[in-house]
N, C-alpha and C. Protein backbone atom coordinates (compact mmCIF):
# COMPACT_ATOMS: atom_id res chain seq x y z
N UNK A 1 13.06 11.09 28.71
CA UNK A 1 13.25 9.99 27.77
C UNK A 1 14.71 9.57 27.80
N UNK A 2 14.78 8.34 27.78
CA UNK A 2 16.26 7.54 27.92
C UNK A 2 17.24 7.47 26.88
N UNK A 3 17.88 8.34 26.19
CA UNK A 3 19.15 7.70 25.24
C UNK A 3 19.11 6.31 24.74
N UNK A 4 18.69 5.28 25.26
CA UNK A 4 19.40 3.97 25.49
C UNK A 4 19.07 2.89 26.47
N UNK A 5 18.49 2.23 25.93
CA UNK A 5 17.53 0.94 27.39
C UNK A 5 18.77 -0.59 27.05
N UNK A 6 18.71 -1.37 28.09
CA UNK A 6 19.13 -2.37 28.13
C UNK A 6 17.79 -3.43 28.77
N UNK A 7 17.72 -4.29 27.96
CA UNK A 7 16.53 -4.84 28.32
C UNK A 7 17.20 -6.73 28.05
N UNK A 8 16.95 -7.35 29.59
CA UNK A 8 17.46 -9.07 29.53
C UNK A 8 16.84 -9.73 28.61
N UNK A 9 17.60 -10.40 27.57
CA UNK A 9 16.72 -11.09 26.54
C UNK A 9 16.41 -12.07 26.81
N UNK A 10 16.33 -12.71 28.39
CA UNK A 10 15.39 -13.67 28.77
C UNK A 10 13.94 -13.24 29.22
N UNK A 11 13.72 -12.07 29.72
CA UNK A 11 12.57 -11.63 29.91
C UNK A 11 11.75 -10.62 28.25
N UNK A 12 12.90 -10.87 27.03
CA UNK A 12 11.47 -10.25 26.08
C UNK A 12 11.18 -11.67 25.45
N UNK A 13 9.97 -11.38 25.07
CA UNK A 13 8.61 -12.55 24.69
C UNK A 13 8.83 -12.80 22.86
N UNK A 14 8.61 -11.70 22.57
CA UNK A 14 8.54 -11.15 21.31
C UNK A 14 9.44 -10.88 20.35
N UNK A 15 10.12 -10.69 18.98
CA UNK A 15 11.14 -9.92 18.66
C UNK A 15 10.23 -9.65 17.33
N UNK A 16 9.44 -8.75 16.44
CA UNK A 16 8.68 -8.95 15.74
C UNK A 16 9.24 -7.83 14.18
N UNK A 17 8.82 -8.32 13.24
CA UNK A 17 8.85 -7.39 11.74
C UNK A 17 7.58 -7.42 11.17
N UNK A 18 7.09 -6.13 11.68
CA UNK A 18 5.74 -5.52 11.11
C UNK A 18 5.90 -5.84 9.91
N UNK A 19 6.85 -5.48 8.82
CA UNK A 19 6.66 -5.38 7.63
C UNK A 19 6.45 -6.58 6.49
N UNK A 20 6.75 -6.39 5.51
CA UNK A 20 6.71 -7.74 4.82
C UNK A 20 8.06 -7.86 4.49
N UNK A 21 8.46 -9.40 4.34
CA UNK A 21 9.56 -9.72 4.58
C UNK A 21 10.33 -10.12 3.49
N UNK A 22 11.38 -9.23 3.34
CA UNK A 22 12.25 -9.68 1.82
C UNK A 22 13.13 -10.56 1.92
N UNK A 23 12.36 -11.49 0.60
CA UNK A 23 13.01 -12.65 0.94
C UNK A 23 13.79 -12.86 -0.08
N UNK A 24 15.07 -13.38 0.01
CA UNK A 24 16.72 -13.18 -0.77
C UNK A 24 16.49 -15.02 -1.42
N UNK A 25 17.15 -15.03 -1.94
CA UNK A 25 17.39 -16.61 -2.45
C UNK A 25 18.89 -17.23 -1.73
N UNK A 26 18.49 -18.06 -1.21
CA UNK A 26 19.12 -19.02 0.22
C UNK A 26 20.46 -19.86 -1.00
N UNK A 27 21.75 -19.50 -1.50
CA UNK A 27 22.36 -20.67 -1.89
C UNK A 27 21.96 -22.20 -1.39
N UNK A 28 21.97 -22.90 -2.82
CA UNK A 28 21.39 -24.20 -2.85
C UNK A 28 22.08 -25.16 -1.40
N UNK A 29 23.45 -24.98 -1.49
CA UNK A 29 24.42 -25.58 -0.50
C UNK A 29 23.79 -25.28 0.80
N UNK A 30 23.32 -24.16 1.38
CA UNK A 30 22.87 -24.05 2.43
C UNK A 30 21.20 -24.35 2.87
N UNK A 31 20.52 -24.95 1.94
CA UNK A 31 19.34 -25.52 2.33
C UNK A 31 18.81 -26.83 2.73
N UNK A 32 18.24 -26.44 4.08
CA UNK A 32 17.81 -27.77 4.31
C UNK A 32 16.18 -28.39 4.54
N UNK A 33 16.02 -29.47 4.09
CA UNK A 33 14.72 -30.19 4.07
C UNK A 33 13.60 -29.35 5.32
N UNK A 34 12.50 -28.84 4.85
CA UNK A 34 11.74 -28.23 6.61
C UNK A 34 10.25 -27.84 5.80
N UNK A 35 9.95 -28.27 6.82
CA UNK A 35 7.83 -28.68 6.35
C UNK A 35 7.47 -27.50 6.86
N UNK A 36 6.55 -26.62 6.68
CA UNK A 36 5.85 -26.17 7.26
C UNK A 36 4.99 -26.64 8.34
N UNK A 37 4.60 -26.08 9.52
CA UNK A 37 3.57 -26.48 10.04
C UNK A 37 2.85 -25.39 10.99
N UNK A 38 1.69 -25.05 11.20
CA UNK A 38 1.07 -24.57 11.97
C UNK A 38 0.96 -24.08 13.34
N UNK A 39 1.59 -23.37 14.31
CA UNK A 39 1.24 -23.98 15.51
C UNK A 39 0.39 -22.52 16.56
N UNK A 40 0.09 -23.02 17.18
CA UNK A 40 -0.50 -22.26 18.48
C UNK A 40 -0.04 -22.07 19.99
N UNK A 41 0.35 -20.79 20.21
CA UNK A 41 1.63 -21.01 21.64
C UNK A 41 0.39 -20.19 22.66
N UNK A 42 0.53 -20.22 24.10
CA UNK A 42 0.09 -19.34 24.95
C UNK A 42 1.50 -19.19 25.71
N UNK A 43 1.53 -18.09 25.73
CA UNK A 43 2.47 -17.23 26.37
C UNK A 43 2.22 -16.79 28.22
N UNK A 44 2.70 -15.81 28.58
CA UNK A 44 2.14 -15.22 29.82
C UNK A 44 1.14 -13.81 29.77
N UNK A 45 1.53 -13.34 28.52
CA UNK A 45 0.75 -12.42 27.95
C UNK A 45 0.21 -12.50 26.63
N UNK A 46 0.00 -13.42 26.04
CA UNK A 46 -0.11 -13.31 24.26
C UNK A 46 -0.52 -14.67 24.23
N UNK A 47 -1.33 -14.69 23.12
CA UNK A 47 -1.54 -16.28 22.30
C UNK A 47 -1.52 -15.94 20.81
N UNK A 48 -0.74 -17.07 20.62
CA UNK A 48 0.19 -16.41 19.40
C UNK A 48 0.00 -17.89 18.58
N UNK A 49 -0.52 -17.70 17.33
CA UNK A 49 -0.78 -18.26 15.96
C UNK A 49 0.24 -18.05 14.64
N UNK A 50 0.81 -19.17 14.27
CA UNK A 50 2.01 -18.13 12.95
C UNK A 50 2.46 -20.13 12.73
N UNK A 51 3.20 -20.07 11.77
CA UNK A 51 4.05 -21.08 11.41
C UNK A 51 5.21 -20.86 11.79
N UNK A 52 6.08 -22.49 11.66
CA UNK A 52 7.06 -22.33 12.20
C UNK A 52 7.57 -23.60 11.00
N UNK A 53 9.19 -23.48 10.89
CA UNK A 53 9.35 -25.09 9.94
C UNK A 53 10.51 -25.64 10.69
N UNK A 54 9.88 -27.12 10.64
CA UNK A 54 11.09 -28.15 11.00
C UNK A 54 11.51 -28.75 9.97
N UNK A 55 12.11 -29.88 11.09
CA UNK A 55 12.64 -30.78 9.78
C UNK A 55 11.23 -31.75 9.44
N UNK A 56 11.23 -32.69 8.54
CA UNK A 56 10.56 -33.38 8.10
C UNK A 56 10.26 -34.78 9.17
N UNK A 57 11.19 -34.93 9.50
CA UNK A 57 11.25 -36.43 10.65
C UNK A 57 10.71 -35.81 11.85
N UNK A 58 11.04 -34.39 12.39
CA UNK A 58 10.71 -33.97 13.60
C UNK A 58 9.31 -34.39 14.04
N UNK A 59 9.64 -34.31 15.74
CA UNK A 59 8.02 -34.37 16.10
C UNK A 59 7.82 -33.05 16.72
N UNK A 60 6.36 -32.40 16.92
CA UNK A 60 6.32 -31.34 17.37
C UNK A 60 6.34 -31.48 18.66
N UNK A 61 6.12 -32.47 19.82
CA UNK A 61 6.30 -31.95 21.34
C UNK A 61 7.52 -31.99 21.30
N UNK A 62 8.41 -32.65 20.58
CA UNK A 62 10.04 -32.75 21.01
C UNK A 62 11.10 -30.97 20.66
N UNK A 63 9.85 -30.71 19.53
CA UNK A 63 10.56 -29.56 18.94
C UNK A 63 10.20 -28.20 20.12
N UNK A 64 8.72 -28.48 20.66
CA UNK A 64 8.58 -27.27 21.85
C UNK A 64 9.38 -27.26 22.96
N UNK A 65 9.63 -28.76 23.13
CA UNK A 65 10.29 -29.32 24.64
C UNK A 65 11.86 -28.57 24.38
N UNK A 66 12.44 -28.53 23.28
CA UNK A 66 13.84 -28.52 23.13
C UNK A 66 14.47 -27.21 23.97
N UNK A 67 15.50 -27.09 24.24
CA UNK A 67 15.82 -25.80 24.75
C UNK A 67 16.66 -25.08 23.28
N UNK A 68 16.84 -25.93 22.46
CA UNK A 68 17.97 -24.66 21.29
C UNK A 68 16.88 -24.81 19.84
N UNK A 69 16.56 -23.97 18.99
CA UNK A 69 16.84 -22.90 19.64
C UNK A 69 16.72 -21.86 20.70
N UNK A 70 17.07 -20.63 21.14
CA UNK A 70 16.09 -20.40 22.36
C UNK A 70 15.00 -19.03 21.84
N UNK A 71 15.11 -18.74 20.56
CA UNK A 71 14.01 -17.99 19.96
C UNK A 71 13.56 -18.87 18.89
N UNK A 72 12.38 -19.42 18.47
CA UNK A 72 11.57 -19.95 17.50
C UNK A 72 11.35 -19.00 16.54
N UNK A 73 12.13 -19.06 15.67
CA UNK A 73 10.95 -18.27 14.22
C UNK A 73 9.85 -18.64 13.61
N UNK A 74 9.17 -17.51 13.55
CA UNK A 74 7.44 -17.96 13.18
C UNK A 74 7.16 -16.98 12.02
N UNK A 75 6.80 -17.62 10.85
CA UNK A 75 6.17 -16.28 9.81
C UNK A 75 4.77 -16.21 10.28
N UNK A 76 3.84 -15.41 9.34
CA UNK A 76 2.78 -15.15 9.56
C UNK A 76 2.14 -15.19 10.76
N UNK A 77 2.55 -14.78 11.67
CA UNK A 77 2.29 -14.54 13.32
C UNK A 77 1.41 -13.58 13.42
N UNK A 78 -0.09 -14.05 14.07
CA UNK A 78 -0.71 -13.12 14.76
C UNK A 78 -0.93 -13.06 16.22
N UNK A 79 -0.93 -12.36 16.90
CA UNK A 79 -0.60 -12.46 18.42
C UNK A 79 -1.80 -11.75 19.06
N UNK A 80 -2.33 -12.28 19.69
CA UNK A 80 -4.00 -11.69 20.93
C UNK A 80 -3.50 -11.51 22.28
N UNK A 81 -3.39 -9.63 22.73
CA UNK A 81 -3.33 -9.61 24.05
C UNK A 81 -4.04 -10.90 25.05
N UNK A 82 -3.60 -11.25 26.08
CA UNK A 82 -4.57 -12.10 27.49
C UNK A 82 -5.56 -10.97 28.09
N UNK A 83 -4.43 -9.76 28.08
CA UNK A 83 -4.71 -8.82 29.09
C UNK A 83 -6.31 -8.25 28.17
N UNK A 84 -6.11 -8.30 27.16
CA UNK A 84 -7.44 -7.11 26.52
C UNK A 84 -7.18 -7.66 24.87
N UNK A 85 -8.56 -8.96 24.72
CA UNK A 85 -8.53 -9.56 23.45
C UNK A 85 -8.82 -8.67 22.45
N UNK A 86 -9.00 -7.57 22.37
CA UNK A 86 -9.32 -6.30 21.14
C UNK A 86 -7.79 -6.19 20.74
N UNK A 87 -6.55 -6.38 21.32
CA UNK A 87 -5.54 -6.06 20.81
C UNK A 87 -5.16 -7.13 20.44
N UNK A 88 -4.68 -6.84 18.53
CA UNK A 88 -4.16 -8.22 18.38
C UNK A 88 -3.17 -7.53 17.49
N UNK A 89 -2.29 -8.09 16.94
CA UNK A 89 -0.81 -7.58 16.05
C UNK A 89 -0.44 -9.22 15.17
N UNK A 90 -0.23 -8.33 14.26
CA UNK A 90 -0.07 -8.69 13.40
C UNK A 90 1.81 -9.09 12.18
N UNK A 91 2.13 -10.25 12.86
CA UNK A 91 3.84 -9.88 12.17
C UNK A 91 4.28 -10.67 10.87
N UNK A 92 4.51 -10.59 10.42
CA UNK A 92 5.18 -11.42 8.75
C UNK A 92 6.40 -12.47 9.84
N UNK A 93 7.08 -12.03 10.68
CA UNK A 93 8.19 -12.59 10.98
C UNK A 93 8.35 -12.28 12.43
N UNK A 94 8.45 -13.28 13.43
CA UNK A 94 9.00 -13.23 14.90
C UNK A 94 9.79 -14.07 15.29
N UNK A 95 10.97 -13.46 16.49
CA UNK A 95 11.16 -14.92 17.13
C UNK A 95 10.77 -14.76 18.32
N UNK A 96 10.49 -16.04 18.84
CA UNK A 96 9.75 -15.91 20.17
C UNK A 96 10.39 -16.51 20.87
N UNK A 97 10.41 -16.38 22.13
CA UNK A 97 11.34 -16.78 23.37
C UNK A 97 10.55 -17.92 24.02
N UNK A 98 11.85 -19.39 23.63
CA UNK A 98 11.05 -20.30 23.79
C UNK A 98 10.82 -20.56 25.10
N UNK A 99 11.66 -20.01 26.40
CA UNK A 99 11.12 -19.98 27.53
C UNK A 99 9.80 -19.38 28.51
N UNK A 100 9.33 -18.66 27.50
CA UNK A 100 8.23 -17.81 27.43
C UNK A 100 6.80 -18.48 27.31
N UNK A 101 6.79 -20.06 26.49
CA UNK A 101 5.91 -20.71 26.29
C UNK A 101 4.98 -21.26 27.46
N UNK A 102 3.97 -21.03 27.48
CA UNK A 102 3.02 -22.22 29.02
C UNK A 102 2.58 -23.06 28.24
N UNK A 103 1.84 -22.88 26.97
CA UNK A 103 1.33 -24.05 26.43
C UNK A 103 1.65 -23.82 24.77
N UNK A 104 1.54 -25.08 24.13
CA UNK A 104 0.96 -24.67 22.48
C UNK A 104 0.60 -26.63 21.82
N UNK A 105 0.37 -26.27 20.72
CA UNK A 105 -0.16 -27.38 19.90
C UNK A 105 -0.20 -26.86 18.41
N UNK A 106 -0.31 -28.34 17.77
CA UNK A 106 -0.34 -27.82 16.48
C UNK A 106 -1.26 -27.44 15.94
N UNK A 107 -1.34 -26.46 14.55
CA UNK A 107 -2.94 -25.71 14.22
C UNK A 107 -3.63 -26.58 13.74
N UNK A 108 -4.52 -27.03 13.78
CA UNK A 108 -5.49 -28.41 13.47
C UNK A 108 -5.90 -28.00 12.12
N UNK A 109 -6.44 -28.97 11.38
CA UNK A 109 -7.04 -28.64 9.93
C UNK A 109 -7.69 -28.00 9.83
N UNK A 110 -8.50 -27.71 9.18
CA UNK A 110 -9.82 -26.55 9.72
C UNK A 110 -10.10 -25.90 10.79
N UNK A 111 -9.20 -25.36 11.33
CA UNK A 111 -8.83 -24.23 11.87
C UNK A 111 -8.60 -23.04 11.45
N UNK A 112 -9.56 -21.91 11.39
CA UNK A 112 -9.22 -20.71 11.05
C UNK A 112 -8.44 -19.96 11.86
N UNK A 113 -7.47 -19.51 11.25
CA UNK A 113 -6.13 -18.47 12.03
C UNK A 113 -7.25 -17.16 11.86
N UNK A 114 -6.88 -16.79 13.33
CA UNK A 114 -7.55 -15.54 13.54
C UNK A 114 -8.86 -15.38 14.19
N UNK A 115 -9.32 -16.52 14.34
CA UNK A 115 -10.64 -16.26 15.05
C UNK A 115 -10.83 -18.37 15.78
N UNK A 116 -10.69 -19.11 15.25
CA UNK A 116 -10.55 -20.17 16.04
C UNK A 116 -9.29 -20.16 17.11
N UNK A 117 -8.02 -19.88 16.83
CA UNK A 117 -7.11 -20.16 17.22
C UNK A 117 -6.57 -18.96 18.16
N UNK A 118 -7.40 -18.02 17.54
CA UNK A 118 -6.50 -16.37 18.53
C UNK A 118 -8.03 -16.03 18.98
């Protein structure tokens, strides 16, 4: 067993918090306008369901297309192996490596997270 790994943070996918996420109160000065919205990513290994927030004017292909940031934060993220759909995980909070993306879209209305979408 290794002491100590170094691992390129262009090749991890994932950065995830199992737990539930404590959330602090944001000074007023530092908040800005951001919608919730839905979305659905396929990865190279994972298809991954969770929200993400923009701004209000944003559009969503412009926001996938973008290169900054280069990890997306997503709450309520659930993620479905490609390799073996029985594994799925479950995160309150990820960021995901937006170079990592092959496809996504937004979660449609009636769409159930968790079984339509993953």
């Amino acid at each position: 067993m290794a002491a100590s790994i170094w691992v390129s943070p262009a090749e991890v996918t994932l950065i995830g918090e199992l737990g539930s996420v404590d959330l602090h109160e944001t000074p007023r000065d530092l908040v800005q306008a951001r919608v919730r919205r839905g979305l659905v990513v396929v990865t190279p290994g994972h298809t991954l369901t969770g929200e993400i927030y923009m701004s209000p004017e944003a559009e969503l292909s412009a926001f996938i297309d973008s290169s900054y940031p280069h990890y997306i934060p997503m709450t309520n993220a659930h993620a479905r192996s490609l390799a073996d759909r029985r594994v799925v995980s479950s995160y309150a909070f990820v960021l995901l490596n937006r170079s990592h993306i092959v496809a996504a879209t937004g979660l449609q209305e009636g769409m159930v997270r968790g079984r339509t979408a993953v």
